[in-house]
Structures are given as C-alpha cells and as structure tokens.
PDB file of N, CA and C in Angstrom:
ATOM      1  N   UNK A   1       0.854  -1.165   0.000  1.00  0.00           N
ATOM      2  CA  UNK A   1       0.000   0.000   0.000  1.00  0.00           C
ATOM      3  C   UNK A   1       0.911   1.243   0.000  1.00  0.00           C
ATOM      4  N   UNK A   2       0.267   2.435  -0.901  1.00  0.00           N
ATOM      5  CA  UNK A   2       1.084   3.034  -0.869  1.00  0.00           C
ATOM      6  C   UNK A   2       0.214   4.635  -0.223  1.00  0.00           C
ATOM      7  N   UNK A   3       1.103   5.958  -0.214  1.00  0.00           N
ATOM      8  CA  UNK A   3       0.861   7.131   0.731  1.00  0.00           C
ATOM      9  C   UNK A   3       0.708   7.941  -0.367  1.00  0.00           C
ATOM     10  N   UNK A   4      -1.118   8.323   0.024  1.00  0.00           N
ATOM     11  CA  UNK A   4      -1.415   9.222  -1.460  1.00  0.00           C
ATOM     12  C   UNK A   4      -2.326  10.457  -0.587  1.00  0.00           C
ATOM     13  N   UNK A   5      -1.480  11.482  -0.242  1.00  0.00           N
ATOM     14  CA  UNK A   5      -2.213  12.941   0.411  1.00  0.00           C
ATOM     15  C   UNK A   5      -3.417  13.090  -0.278  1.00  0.00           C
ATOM     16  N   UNK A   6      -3.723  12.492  -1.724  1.00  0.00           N
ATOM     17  CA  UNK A   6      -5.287  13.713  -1.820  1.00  0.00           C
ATOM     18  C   UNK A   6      -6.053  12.217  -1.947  1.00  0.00           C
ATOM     19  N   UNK A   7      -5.751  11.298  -1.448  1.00  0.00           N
ATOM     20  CA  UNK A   7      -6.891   9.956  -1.414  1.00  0.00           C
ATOM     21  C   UNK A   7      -7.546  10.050  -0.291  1.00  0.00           C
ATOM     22  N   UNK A   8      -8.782   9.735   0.055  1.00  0.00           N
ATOM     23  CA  UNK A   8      -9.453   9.640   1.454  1.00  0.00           C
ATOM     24  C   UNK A   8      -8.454   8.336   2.191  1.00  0.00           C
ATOM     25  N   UNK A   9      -8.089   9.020   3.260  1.00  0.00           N
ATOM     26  CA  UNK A   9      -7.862   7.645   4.011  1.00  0.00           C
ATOM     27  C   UNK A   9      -6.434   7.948   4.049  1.00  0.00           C
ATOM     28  N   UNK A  10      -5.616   8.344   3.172  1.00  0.00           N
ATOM     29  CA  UNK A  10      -4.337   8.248   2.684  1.00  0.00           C
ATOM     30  C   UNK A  10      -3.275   7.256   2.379  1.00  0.00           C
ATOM     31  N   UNK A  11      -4.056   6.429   1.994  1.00  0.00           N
ATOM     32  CA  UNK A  11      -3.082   4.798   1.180  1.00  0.00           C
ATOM     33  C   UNK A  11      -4.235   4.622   0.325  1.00  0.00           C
ATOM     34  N   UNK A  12      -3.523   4.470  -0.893  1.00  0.00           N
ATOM     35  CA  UNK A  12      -3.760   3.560  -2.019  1.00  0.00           C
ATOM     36  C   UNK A  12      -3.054   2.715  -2.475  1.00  0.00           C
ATOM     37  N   UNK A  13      -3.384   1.435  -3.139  1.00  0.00           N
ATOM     38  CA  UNK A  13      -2.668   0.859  -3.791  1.00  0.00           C
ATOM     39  C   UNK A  13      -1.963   0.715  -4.907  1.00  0.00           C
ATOM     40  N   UNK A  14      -2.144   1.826  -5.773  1.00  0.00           N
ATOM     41  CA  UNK A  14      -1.482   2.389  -6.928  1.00  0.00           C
ATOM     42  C   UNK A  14       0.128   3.351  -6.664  1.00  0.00           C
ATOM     43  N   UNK A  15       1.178   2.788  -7.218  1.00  0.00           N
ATOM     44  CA  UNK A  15       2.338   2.940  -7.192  1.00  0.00           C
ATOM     45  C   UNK A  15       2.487   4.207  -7.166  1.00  0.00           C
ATOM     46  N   UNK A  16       3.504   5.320  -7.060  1.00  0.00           N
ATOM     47  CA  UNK A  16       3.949   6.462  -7.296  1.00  0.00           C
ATOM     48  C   UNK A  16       4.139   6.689  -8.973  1.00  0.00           C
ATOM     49  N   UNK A  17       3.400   7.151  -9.994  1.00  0.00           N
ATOM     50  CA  UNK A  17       3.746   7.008 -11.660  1.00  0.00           C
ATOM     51  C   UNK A  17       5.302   7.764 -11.968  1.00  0.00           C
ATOM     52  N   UNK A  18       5.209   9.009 -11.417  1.00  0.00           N
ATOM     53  CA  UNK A  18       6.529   9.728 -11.737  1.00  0.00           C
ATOM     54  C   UNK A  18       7.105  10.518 -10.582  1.00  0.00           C
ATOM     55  N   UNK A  19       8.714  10.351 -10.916  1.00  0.00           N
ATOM     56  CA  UNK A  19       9.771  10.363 -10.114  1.00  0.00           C
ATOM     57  C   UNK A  19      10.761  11.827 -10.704  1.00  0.00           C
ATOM     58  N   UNK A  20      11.352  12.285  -9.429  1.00  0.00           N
ATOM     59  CA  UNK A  20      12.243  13.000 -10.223  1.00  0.00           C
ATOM     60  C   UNK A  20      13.642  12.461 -11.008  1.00  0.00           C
ATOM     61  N   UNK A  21      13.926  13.026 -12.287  1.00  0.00           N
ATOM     62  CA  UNK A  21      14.979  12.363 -13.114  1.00  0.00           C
ATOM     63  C   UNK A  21      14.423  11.449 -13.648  1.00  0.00           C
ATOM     64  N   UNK A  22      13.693  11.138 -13.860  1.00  0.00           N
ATOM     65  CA  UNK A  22      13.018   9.959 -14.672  1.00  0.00           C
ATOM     66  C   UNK A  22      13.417  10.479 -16.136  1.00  0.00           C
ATOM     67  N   UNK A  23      13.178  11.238 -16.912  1.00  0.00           N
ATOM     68  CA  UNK A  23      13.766  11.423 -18.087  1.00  0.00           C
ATOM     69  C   UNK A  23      14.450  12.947 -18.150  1.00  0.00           C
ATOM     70  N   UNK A  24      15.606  13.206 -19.332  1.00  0.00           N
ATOM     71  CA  UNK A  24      16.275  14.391 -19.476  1.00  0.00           C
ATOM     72  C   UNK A  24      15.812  14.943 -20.590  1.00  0.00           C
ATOM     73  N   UNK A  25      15.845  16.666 -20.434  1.00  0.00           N
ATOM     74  CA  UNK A  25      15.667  17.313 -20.988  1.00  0.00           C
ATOM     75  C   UNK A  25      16.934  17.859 -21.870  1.00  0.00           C
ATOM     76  N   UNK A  26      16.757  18.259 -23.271  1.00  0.00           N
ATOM     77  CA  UNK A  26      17.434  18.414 -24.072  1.00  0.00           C
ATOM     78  C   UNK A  26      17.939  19.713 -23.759  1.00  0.00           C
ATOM     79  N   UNK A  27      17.025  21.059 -23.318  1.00  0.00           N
ATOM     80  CA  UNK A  27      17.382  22.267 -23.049  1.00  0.00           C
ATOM     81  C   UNK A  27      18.066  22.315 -21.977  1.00  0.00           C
ATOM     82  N   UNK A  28      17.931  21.372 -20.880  1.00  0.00           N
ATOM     83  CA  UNK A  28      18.565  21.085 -19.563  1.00  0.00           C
ATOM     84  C   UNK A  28      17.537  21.793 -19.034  1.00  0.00           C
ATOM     85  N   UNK A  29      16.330  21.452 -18.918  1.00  0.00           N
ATOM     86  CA  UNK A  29      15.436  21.518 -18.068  1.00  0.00           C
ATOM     87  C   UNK A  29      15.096  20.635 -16.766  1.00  0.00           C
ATOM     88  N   UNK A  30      15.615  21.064 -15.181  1.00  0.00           N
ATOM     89  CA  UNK A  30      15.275  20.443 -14.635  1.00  0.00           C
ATOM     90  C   UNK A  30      14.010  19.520 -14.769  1.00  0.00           C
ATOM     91  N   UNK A  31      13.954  18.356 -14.619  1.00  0.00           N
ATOM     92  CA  UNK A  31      13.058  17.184 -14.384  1.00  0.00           C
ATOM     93  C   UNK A  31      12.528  17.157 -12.780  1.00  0.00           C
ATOM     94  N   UNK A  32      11.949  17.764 -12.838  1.00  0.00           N
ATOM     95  CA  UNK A  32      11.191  17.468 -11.338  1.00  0.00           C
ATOM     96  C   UNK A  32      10.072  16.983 -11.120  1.00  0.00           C
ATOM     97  N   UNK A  33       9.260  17.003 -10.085  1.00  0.00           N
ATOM     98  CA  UNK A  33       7.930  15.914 -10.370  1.00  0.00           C
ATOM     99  C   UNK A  33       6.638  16.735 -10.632  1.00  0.00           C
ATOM    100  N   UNK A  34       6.538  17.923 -10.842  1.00  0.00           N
ATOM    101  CA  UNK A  34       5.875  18.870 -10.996  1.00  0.00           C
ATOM    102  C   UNK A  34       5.746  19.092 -12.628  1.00  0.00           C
ATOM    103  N   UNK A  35       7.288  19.430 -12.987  1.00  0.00           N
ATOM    104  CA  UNK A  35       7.638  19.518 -14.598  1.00  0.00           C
ATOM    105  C   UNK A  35       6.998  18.619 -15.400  1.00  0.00           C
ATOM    106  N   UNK A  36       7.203  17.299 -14.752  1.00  0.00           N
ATOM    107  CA  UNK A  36       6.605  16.332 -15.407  1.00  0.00           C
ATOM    108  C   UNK A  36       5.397  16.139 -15.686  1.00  0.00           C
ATOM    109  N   UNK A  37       4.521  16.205 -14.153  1.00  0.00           N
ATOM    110  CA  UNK A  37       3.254  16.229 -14.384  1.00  0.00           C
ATOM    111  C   UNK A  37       2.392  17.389 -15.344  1.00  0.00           C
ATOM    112  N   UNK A  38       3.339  18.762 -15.184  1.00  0.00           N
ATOM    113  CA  UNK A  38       2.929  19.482 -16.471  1.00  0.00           C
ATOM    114  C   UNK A  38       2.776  19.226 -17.759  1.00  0.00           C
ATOM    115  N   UNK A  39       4.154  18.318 -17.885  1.00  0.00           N
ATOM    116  CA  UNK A  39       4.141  17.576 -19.566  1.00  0.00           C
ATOM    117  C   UNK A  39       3.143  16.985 -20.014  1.00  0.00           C
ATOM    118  N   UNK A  40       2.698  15.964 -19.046  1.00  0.00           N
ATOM    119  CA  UNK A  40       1.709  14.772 -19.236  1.00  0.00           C
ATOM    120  C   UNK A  40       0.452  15.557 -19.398  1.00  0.00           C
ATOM    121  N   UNK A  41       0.594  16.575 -18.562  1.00  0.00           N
ATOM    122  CA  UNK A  41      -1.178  16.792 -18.710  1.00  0.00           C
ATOM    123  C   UNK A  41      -1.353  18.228 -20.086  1.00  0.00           C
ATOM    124  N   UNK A  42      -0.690  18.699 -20.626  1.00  0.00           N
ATOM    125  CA  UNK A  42       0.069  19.476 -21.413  1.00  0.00           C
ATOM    126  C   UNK A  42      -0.260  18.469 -22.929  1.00  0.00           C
ATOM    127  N   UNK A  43       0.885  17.515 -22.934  1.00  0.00           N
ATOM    128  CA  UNK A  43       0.215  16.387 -23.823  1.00  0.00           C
ATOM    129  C   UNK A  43      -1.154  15.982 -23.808  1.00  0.00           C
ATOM    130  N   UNK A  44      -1.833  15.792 -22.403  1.00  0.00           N
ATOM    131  CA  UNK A  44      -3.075  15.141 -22.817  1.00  0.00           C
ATOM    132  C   UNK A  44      -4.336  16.357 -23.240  1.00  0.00           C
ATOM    133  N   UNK A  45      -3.902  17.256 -22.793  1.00  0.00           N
ATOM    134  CA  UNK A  45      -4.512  18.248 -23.535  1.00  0.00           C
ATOM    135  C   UNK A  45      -4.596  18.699 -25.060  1.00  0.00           C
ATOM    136  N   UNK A  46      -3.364  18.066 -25.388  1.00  0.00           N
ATOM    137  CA  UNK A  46      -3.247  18.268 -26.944  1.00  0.00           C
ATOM    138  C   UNK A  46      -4.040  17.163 -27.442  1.00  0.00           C
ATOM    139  N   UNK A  47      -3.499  16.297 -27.247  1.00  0.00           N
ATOM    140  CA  UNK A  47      -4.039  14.747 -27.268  1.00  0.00           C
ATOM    141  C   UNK A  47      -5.677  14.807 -27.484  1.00  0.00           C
ATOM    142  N   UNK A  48      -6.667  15.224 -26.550  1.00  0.00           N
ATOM    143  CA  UNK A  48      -7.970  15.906 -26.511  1.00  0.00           C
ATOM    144  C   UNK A  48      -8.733  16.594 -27.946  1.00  0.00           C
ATOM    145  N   UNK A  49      -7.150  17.135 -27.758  1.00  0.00           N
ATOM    146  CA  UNK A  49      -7.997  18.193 -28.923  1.00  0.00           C
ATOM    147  C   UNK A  49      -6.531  19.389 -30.008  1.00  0.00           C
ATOM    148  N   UNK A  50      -6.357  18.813 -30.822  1.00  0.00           N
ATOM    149  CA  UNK A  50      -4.955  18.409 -31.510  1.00  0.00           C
ATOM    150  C   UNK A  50      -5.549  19.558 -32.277  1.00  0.00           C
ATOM    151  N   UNK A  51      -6.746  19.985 -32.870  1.00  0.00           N
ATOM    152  CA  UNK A  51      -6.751  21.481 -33.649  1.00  0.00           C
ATOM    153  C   UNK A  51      -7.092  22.471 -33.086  1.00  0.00           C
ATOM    154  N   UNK A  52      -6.768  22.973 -31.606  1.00  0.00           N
ATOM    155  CA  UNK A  52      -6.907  23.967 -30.602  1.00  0.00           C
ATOM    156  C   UNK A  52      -6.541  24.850 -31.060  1.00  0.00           C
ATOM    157  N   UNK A  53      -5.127  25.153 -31.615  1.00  0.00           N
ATOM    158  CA  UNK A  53      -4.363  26.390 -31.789  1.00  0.00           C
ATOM    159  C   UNK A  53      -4.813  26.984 -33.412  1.00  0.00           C
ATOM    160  N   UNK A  54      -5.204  25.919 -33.890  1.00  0.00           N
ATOM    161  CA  UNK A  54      -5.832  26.700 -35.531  1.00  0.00           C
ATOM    162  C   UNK A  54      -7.014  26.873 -35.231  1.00  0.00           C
ATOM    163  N   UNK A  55      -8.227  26.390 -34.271  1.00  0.00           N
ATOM    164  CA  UNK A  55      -9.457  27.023 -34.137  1.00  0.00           C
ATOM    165  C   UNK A  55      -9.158  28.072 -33.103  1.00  0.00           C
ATOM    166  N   UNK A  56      -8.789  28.536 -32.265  1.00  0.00           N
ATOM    167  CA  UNK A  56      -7.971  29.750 -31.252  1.00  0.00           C
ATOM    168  C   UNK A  56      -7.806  30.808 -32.800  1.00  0.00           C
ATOM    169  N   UNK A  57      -6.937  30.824 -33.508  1.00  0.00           N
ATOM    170  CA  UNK A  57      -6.509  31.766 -34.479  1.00  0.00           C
ATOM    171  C   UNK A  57      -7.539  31.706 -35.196  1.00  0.00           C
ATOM    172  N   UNK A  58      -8.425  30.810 -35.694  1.00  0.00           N
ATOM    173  CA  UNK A  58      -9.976  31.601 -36.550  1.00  0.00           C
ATOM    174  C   UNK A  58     -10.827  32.350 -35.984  1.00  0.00           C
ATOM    175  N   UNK A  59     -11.237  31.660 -34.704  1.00  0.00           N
ATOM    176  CA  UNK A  59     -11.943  32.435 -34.082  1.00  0.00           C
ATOM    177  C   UNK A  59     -11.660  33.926 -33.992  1.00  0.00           C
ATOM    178  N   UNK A  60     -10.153  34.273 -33.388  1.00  0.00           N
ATOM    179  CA  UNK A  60      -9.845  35.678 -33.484  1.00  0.00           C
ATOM    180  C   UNK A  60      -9.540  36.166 -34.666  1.00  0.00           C
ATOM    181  N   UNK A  61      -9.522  35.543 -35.692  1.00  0.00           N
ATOM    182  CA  UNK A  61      -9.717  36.354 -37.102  1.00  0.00           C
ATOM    183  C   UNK A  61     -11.685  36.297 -36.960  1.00  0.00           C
ATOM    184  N   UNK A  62     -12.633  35.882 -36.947  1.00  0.00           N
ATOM    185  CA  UNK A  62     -13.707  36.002 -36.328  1.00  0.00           C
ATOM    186  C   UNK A  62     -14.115  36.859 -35.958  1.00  0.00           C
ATOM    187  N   UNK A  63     -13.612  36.948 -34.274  1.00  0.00           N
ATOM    188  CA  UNK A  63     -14.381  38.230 -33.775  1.00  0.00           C
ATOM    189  C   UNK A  63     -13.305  39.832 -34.211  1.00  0.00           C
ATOM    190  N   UNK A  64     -12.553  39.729 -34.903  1.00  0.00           N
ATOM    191  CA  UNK A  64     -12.452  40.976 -35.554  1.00  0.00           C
ATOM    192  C   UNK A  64     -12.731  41.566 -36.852  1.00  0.00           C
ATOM    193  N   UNK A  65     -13.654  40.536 -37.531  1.00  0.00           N
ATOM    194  CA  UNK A  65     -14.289  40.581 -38.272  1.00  0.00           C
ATOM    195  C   UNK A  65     -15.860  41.094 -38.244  1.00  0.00           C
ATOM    196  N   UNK A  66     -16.400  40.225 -37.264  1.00  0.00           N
ATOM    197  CA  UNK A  66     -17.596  40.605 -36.632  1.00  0.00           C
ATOM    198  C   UNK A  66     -17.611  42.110 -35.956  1.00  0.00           C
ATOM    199  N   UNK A  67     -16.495  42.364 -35.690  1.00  0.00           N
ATOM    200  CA  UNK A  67     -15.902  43.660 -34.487  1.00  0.00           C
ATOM    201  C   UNK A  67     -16.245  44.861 -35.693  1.00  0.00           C
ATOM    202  N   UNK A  68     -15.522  44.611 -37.005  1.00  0.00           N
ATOM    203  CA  UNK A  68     -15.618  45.589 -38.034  1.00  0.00           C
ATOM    204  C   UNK A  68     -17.113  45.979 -38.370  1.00  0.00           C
ATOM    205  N   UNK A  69     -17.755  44.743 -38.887  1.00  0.00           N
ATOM    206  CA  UNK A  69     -18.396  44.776 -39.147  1.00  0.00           C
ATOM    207  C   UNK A  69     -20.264  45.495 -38.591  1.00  0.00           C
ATOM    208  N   UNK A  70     -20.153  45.065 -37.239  1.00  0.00           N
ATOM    209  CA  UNK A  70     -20.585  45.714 -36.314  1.00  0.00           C
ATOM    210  C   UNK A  70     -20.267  47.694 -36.319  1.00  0.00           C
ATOM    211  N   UNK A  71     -19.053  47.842 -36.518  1.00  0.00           N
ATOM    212  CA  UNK A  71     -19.215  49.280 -36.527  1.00  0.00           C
ATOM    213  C   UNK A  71     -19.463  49.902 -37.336  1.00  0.00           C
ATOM    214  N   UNK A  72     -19.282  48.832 -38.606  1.00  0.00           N
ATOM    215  CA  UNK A  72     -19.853  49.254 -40.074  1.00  0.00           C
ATOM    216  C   UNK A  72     -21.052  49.704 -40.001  1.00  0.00           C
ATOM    217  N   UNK A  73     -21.938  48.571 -39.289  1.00  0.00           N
ATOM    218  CA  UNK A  73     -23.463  48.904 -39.171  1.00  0.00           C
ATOM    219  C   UNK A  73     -24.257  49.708 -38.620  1.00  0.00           C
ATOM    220  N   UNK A  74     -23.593  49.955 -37.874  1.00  0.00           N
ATOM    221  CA  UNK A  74     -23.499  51.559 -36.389  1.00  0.00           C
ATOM    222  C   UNK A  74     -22.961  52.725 -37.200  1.00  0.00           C
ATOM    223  N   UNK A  75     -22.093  52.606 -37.991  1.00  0.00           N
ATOM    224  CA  UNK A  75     -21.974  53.595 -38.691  1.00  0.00           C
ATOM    225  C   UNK A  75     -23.395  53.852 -39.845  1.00  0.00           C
ATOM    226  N   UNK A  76     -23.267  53.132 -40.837  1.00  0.00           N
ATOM    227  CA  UNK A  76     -24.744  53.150 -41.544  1.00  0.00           C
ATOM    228  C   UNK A  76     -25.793  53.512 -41.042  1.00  0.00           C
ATOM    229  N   UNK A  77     -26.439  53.099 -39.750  1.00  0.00           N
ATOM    230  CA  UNK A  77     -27.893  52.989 -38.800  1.00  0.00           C
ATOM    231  C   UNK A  77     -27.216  54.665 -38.832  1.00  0.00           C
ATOM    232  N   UNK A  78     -27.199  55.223 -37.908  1.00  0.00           N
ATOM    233  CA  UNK A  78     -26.546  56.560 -37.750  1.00  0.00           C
ATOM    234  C   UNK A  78     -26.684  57.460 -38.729  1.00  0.00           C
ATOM    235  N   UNK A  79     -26.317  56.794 -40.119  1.00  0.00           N
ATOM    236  CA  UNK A  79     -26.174  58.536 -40.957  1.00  0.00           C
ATOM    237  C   UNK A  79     -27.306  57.539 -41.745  1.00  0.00           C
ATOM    238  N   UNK A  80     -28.538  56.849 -41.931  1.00  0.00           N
ATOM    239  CA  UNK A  80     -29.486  56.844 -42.004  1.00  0.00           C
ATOM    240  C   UNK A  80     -30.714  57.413 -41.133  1.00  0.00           C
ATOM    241  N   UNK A  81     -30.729  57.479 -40.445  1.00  0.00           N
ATOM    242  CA  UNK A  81     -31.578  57.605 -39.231  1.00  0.00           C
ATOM    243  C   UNK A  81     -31.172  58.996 -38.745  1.00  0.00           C
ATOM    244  N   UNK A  82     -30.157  59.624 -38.685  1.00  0.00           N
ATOM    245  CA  UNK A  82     -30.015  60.378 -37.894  1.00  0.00           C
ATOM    246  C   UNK A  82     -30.451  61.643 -38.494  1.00  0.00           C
ATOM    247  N   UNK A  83     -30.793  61.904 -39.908  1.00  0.00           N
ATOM    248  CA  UNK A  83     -31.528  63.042 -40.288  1.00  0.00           C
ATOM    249  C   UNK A  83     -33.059  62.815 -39.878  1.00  0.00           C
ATOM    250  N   UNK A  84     -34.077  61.966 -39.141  1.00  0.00           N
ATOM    251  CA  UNK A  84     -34.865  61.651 -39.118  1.00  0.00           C
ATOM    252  C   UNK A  84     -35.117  62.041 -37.317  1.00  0.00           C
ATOM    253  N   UNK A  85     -34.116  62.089 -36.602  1.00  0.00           N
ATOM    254  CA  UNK A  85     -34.087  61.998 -34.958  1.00  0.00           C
ATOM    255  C   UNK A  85     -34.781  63.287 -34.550  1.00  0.00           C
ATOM    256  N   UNK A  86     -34.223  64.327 -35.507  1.00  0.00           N
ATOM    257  CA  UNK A  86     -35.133  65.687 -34.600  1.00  0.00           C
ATOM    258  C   UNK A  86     -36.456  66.515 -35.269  1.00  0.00           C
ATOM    259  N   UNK A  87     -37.069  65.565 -36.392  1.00  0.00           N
ATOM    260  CA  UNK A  87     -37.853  65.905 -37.533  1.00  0.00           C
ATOM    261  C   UNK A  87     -38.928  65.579 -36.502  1.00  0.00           C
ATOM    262  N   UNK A  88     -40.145  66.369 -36.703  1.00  0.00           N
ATOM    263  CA  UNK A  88     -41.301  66.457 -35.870  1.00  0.00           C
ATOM    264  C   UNK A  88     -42.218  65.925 -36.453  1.00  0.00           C
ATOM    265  N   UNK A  89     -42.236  65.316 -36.573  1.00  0.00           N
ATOM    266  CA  UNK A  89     -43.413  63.754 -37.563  1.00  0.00           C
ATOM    267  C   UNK A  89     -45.134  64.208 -37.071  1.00  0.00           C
ATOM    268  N   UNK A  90     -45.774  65.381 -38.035  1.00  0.00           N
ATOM    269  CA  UNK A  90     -47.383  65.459 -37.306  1.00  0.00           C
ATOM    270  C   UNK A  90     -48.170  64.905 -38.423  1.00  0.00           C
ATOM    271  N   UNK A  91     -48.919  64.106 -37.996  1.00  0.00           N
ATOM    272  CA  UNK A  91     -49.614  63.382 -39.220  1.00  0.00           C
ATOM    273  C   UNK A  91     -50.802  64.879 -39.829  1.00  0.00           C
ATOM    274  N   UNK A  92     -51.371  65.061 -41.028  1.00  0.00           N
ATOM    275  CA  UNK A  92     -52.250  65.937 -41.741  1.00  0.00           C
ATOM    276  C   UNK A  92     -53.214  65.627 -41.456  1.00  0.00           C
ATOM    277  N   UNK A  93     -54.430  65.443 -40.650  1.00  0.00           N
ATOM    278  CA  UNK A  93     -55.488  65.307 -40.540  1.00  0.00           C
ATOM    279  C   UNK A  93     -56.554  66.552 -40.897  1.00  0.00           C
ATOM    280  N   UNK A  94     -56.455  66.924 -41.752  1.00  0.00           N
ATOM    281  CA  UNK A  94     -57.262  68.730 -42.073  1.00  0.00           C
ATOM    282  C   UNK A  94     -58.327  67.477 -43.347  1.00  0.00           C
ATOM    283  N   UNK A  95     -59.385  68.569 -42.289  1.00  0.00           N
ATOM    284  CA  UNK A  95     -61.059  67.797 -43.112  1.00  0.00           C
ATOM    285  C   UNK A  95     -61.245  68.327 -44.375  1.00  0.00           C
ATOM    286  N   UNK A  96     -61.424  67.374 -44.708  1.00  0.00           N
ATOM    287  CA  UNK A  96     -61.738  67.598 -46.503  1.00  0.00           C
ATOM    288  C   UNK A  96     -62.417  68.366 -46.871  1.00  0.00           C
ATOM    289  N   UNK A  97     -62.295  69.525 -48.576  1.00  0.00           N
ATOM    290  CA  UNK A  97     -63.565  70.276 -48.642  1.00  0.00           C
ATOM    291  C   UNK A  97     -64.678  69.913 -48.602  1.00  0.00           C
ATOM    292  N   UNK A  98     -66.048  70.315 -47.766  1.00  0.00           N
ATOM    293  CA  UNK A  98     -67.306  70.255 -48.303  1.00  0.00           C
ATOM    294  C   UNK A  98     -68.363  70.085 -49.590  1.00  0.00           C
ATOM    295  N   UNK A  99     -66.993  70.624 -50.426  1.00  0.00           N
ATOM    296  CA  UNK A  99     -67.618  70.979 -52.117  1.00  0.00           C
ATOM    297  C   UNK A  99     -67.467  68.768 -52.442  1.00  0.00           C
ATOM    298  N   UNK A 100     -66.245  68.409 -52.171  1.00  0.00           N
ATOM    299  CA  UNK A 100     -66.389  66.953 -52.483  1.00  0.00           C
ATOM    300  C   UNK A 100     -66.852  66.464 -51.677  1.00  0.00           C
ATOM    301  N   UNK A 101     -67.596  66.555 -50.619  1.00  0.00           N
ATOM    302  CA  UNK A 101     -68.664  65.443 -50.016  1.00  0.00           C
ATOM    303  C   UNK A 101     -70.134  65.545 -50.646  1.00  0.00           C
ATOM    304  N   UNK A 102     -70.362  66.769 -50.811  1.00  0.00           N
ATOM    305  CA  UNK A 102     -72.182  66.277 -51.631  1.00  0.00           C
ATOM    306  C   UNK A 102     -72.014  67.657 -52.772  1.00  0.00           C
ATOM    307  N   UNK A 103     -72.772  67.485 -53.607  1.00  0.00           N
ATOM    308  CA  UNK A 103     -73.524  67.757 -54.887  1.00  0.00           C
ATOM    309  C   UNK A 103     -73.532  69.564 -54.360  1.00  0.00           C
ATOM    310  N   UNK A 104     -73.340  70.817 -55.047  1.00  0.00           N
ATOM    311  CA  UNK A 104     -73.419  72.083 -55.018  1.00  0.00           C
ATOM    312  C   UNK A 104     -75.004  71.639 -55.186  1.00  0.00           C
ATOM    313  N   UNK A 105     -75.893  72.736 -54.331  1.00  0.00           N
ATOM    314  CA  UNK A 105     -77.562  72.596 -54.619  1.00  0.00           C
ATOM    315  C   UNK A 105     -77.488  74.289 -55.319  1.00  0.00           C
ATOM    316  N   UNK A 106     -78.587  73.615 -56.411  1.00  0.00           N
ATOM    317  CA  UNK A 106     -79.197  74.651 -57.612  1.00  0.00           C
ATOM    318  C   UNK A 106     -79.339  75.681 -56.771  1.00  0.00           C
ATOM    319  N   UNK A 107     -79.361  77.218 -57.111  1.00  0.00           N
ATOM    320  CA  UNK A 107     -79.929  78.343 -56.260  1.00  0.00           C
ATOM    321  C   UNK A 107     -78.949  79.646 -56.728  1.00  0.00           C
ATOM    322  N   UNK A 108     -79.214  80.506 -56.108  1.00  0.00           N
ATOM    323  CA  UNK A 108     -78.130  81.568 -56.249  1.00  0.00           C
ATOM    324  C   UNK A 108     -76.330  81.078 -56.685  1.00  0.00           C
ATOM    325  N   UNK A 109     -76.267  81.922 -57.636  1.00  0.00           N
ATOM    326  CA  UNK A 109     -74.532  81.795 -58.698  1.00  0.00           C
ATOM    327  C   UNK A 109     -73.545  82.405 -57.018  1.00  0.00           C
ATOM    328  N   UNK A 110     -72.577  81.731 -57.062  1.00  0.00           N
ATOM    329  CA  UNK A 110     -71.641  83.170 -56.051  1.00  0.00           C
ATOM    330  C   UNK A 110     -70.997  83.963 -56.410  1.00  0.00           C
ATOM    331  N   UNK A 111     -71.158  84.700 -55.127  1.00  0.00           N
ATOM    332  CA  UNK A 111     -70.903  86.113 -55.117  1.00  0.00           C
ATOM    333  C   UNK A 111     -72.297  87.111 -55.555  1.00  0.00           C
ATOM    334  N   UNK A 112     -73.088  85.932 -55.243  1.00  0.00           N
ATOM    335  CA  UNK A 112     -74.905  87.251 -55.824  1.00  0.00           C
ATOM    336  C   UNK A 112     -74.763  87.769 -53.888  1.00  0.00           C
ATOM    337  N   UNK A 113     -75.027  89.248 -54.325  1.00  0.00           N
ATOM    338  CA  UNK A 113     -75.404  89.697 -53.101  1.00  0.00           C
ATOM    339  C   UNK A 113     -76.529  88.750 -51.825  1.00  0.00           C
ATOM    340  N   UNK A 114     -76.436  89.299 -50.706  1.00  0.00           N
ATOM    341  CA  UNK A 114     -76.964  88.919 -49.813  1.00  0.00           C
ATOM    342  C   UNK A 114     -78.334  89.203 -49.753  1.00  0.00           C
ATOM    343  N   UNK A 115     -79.265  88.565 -49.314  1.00  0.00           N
ATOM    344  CA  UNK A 115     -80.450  89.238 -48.875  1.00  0.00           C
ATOM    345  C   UNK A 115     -80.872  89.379 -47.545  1.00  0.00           C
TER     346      UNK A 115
END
C-alpha cells in the first residue's frame, strides 16, 4: 500500500507514476515531479484536442471581423436615421372640402349679393 495525500484515508494501492529524473531534458530543463506532471497533462490536452491552436486563431480572425463589421453597421444605422431623430413627424389630418362630399344645390350663382 502506498501514501497518497489527496486519497481519502491516505493509502492507495497504486504505485507512485513519476519520479524525479526519470527522463532528461534536451534544453537542460530540470526534471522534477511537478515539470513532469505538467508535460503529461500538457500532452493530454493536446491529445484531446490536436486542432486547438488553428481554431484559437480563426476564431480571433472572427471576432475581428464581426468587431468591423458591427461598426460598419453603427456607422450606416446613424447617418441613415439620424436626419430623421429631430424631424417632428405630425400626421395631416385637415377635413376635406365640403364641395367633395355632396352635390353644389341649384340656387343663387356666387358672389350674388346677400339678402
């Protein structure tokens, strides 16, 4: 049995996986047990998902595309609209002449004097 701090209980039976010096680094990067575990999980992250860094770079060609484009449209909305913002919009409601709702009745010509 072995001594594992984040197991309940603190023994498991699963070995220690990595050690320090277990393998060398070409740059002369200390090997410590930390380094390592960075690698592994570093790899398995790639491992996961192996076209991260070319969908990362579309996306931000993406949203600065969308970014332009957006102000494009804010620009347009604006100098459409904006001769329209302080225009006082009153609809014409003035009643129609009298002469086109009914028929002139026969009688005095105008302008005949009054009686």
């Amino acid at each position: 049995v072995h001594y594992n701090p984040y197991f309940p209980g603190g023994l498991i039976a699963m070995a220690q996986a990595l050690y320090d010096e277990i393998i060398e680094y070409e740059d002369g990067t200390p090997a410590t047990q930390s380094q390592l575990a960075k690698d592994v999980t570093t790899f398995l992250t790639w491992a996961g998902e192996p076209y991260y860094d070319s969908k990362k770079a579309l996306e931000f060609k993406a949203y600065i595309l969308l970014g332009m484009l957006f102000v494009g449209s804010y620009y347009f909305y604006r100098r459409t609209w904006s001769s329209l913002k302080h225009k006082l919009v009153v609809p014409n409601y003035s009643k129609p002449k009298k002469d086109v709702l009914r028929a002139k009745r026969p009688g005095k010509p105008k302008g005949a004097p009054r009686s």
